[in-house]
N, C-alpha and C. Protein backbone atom coordinates (compact mmCIF):
# COMPACT_ATOMS: atom_id res chain seq x y z
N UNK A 1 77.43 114.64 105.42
CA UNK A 1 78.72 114.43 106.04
C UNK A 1 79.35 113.17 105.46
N UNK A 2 80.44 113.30 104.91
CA UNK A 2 81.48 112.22 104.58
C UNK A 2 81.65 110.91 105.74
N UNK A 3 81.80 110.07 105.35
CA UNK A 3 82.03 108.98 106.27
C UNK A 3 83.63 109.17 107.01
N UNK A 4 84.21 108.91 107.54
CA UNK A 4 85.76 108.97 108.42
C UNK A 4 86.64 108.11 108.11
N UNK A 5 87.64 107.85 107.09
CA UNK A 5 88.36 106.64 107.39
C UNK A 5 89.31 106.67 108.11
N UNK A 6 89.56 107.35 108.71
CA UNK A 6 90.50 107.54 109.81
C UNK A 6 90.80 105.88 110.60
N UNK A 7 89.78 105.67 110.69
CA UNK A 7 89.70 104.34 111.72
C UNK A 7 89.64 102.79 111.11
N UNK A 8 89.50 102.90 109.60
CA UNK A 8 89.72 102.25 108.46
C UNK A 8 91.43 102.05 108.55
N UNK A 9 92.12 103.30 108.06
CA UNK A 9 93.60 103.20 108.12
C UNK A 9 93.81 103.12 109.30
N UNK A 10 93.65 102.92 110.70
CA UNK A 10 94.19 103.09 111.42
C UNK A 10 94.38 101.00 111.72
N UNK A 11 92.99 100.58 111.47
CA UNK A 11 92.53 98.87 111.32
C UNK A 11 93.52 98.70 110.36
N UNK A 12 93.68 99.27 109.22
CA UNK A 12 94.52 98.60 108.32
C UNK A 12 96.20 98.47 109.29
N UNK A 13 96.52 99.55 109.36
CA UNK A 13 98.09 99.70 110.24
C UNK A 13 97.81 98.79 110.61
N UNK A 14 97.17 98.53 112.04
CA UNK A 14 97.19 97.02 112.98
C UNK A 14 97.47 96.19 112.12
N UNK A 15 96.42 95.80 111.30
CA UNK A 15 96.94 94.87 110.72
C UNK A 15 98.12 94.23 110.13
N UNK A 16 98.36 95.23 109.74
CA UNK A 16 99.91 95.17 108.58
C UNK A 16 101.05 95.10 109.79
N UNK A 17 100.87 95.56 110.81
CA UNK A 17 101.88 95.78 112.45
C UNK A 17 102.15 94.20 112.89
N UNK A 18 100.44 93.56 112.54
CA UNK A 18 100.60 92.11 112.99
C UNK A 18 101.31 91.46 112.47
N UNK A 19 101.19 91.51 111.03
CA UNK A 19 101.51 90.76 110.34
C UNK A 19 103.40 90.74 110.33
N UNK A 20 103.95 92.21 110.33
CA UNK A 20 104.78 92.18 109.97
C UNK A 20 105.97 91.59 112.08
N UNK A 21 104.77 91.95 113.04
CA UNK A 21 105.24 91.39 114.35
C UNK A 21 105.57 89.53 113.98
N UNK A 22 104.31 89.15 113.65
CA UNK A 22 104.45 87.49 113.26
C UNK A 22 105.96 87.01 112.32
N UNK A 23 106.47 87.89 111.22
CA UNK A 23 107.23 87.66 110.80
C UNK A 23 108.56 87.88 111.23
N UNK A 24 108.58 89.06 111.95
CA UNK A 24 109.77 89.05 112.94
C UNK A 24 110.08 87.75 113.85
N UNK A 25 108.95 88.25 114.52
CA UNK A 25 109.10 86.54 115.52
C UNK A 25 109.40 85.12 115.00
N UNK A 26 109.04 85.37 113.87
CA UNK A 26 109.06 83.67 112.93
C UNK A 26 111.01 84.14 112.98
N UNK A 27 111.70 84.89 112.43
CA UNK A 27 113.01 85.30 112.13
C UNK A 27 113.73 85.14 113.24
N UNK A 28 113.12 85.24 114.49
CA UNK A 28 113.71 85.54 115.85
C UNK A 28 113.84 83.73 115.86
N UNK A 29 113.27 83.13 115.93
CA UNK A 29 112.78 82.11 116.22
C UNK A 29 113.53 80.84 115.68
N UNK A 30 114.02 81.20 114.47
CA UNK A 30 114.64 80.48 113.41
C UNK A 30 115.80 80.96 113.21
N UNK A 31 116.39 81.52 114.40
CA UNK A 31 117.56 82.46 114.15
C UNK A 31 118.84 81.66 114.32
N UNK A 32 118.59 80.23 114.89
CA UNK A 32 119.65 78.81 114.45
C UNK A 32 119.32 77.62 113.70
N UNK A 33 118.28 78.14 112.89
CA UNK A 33 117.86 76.75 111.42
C UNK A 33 118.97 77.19 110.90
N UNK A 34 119.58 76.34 110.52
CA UNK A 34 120.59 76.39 109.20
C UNK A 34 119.55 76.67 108.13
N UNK A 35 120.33 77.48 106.99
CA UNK A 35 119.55 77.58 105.70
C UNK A 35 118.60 78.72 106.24
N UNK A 36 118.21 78.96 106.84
CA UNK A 36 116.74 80.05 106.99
C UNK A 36 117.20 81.43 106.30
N UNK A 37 116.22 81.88 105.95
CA UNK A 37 116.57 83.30 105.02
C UNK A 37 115.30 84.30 106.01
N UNK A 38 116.10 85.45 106.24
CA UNK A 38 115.37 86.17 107.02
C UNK A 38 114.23 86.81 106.26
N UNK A 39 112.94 87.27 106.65
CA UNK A 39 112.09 87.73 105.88
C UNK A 39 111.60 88.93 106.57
N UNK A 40 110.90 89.67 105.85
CA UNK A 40 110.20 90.83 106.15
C UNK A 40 109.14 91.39 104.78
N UNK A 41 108.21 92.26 105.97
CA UNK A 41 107.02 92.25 104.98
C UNK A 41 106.96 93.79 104.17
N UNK A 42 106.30 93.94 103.44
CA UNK A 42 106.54 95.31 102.52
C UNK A 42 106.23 96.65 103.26
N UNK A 43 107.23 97.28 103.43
CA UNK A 43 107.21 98.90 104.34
C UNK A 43 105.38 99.43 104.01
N UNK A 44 104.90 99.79 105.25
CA UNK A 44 103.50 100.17 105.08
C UNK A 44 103.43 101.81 103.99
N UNK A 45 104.40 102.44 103.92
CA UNK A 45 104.10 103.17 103.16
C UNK A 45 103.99 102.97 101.88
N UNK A 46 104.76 101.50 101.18
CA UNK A 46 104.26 100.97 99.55
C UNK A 46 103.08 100.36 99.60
N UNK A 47 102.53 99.73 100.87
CA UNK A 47 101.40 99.32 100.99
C UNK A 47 100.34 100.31 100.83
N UNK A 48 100.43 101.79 101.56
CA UNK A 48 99.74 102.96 101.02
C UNK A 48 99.51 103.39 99.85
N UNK A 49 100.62 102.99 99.36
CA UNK A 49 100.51 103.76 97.92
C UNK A 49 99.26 102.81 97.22
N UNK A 50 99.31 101.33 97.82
CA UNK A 50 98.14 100.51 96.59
C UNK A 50 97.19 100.50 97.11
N UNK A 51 96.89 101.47 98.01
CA UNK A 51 95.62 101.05 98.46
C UNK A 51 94.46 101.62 97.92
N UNK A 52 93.18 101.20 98.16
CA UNK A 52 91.88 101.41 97.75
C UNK A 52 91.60 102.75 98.30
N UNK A 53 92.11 103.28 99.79
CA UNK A 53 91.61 103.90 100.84
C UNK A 53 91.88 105.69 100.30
N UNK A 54 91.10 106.24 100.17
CA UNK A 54 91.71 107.64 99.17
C UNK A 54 91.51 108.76 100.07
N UNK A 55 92.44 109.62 100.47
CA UNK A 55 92.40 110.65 100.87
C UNK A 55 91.17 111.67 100.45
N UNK A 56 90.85 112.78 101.31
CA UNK A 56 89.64 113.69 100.89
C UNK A 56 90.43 115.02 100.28
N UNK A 57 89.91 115.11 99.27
CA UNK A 57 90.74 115.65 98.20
C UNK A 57 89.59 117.35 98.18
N UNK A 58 89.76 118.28 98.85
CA UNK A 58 88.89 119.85 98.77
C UNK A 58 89.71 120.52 98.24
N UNK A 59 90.90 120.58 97.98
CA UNK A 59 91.40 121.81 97.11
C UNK A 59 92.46 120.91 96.18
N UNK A 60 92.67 121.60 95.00
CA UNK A 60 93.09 120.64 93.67
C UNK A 60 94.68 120.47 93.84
N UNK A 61 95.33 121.32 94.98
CA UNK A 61 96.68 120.93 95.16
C UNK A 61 96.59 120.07 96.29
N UNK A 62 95.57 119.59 96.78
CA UNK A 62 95.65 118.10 97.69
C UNK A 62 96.56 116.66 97.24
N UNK A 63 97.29 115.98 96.99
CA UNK A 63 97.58 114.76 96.62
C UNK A 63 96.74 113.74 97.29
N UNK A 64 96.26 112.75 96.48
CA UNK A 64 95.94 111.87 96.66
C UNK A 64 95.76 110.75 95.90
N UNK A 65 95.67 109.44 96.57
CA UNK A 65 96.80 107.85 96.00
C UNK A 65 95.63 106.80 97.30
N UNK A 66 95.71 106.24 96.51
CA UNK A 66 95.52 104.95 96.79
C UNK A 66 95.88 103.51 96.98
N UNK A 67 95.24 98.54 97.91
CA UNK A 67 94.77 97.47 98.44
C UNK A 67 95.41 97.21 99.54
N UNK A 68 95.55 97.32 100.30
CA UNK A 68 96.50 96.85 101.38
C UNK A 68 97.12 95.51 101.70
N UNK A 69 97.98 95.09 101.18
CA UNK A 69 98.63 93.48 101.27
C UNK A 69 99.78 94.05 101.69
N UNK A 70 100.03 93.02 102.61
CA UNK A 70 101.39 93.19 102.89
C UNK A 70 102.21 92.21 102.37
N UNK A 71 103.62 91.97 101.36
CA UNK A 71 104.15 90.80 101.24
C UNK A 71 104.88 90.43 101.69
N UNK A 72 105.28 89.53 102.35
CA UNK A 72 106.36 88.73 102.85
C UNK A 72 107.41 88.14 101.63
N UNK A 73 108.66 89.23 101.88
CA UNK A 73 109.56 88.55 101.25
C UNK A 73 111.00 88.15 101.89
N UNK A 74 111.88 88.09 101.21
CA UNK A 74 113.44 87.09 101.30
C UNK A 74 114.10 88.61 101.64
N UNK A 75 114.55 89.01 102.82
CA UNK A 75 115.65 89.81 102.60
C UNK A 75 116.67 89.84 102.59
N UNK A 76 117.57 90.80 101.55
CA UNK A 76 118.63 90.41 101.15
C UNK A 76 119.53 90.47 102.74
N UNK A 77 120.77 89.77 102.52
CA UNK A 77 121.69 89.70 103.56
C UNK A 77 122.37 90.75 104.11
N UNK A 78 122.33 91.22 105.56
CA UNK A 78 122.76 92.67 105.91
C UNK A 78 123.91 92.01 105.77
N UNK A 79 124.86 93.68 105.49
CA UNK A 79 126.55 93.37 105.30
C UNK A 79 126.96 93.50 106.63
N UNK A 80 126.51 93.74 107.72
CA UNK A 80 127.09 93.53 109.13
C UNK A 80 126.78 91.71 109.71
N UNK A 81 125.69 91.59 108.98
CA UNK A 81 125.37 90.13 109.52
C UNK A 81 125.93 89.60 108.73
N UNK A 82 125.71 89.17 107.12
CA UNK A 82 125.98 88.82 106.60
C UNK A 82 125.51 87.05 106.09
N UNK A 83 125.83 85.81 105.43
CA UNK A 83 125.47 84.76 105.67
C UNK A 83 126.21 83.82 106.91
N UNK A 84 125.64 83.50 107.47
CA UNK A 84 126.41 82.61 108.77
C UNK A 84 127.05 81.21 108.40
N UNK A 85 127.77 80.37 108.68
CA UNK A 85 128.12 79.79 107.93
C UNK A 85 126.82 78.27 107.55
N UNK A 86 126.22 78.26 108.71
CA UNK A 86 125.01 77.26 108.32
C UNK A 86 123.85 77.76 107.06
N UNK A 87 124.37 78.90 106.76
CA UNK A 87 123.57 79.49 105.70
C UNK A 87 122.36 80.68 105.55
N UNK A 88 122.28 80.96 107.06
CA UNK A 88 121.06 81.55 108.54
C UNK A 88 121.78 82.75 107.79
N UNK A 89 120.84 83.55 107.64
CA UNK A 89 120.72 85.33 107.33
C UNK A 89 120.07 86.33 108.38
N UNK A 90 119.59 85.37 109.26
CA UNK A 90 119.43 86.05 110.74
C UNK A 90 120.27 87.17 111.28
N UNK A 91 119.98 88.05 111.69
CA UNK A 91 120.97 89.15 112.62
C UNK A 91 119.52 89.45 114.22
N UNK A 92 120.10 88.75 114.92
CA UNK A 92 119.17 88.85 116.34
C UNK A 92 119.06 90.25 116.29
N UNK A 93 120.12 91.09 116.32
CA UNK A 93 119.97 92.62 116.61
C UNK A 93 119.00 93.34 116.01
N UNK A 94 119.13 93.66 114.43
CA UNK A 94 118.42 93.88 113.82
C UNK A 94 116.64 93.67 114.13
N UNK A 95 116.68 92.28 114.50
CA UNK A 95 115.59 91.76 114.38
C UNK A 95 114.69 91.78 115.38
N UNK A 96 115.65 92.37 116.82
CA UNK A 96 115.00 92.88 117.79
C UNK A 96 114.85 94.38 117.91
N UNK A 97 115.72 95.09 117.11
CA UNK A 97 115.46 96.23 116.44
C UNK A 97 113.74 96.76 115.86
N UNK A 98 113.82 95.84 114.78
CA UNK A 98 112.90 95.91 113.99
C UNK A 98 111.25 95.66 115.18
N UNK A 99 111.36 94.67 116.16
CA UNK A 99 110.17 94.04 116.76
C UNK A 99 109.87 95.27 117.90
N UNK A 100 111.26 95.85 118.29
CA UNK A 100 110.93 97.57 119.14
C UNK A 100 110.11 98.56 117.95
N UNK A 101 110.63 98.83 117.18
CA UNK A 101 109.78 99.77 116.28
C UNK A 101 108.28 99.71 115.95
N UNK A 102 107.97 97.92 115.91
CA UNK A 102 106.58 97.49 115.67
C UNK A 102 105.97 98.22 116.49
N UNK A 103 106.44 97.92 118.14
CA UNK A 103 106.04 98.10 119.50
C UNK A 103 105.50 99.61 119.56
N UNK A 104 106.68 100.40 118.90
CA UNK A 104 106.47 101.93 119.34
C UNK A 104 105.61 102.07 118.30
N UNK A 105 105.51 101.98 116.88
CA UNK A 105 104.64 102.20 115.83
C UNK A 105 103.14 102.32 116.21
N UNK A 106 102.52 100.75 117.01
CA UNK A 106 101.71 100.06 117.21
C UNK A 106 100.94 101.05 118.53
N UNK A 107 101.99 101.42 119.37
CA UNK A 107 101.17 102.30 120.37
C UNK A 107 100.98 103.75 120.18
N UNK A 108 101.48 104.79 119.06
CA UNK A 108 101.58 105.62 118.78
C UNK A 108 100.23 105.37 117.69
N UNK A 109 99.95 104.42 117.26
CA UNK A 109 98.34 104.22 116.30
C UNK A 109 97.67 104.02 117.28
N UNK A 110 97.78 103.10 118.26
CA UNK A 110 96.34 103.02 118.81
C UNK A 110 96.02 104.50 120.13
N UNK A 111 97.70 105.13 120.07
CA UNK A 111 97.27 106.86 121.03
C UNK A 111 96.68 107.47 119.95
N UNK A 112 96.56 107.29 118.73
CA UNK A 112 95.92 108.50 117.77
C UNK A 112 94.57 107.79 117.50
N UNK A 113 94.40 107.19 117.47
CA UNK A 113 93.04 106.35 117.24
C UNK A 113 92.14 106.35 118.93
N UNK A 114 92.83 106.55 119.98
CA UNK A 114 91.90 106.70 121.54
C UNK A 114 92.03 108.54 121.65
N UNK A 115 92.63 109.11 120.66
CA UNK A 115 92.98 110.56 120.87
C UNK A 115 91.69 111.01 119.76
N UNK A 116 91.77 110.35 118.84
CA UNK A 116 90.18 110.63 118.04
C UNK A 116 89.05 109.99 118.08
N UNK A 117 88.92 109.12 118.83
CA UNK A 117 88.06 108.86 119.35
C UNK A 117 86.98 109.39 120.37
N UNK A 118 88.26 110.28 121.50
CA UNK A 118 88.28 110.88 122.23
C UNK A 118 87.36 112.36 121.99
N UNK A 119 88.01 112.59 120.79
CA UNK A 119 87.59 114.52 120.27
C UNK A 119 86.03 113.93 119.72
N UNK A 120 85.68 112.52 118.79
CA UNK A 120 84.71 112.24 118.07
C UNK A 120 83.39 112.48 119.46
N UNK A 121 84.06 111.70 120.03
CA UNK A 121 83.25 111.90 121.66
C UNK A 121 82.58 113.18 122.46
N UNK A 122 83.64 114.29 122.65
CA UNK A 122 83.59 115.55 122.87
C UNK A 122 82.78 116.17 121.90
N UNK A 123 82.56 116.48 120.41
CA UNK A 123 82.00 116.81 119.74
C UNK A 123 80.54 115.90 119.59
N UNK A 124 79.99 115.11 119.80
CA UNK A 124 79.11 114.53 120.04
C UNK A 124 77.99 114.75 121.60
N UNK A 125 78.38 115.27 122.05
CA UNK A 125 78.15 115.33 123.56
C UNK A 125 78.18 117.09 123.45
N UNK A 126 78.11 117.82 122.91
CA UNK A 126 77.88 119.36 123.28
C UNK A 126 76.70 119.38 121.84
């Protein structure tokens, strides 16, 4: 029997969820420094693409792709926000936008990760 990474990617998500929660909040936070440039970290699906973690590949029309880093970069200036005049690229909205999605992301991994856990359980026990 193959090992499961199910619960591998699922540790990785968290992770990358944290990371990219910490950076919101840093944005939220700094949302009246003059000069601050808003940041955000690299969409988890380019993070998928580099990763080590490889799908189980049984029939030859399967796709499968493979480090997981997330980067923190400079994002460019939304045209609704725009630059403020202290220089702040902040948009609160957005940015509480973005920290709801973490939220829903974050509990929709850990319902699929207590939902297979759950079946790993059931199948173990008969």
């Amino acid at each position: 029997m193959q090992p499961i990474q199910f619960f591998e990617l699922a540790s990785k998500q968290a992770e990358w969820l944290s990371v990219r929660q910490s950076v919101v909040a840093g944005n939220i936070a700094n949302a009246n420094t003059p000069g601050y440039k808003a940041k955000d970290v690299t969409p988890f699906q380019s993070v998928l693409e580099n990763t080590g973690i490889r799908m189980a590949a049984t029939n030859p029309m399967h796709f499968t792709d493979g480090s997981l880093t997330g980067e923190v970069t400079d994002v460019e200036a939304n045209e609704d926000v725009g630059v403020q005049i202290s220089g702040n690229s902040v948009g609160l909205a957005e940015e509480l936008m973005k920290q709801g999605q973490v939220k829903r992301e974050y509990e929709l991994s850990a319902g699929l990760v207590k939902a297979f856990h759950r079946m790993m359980l059931m199948t173990v026990r008969t």
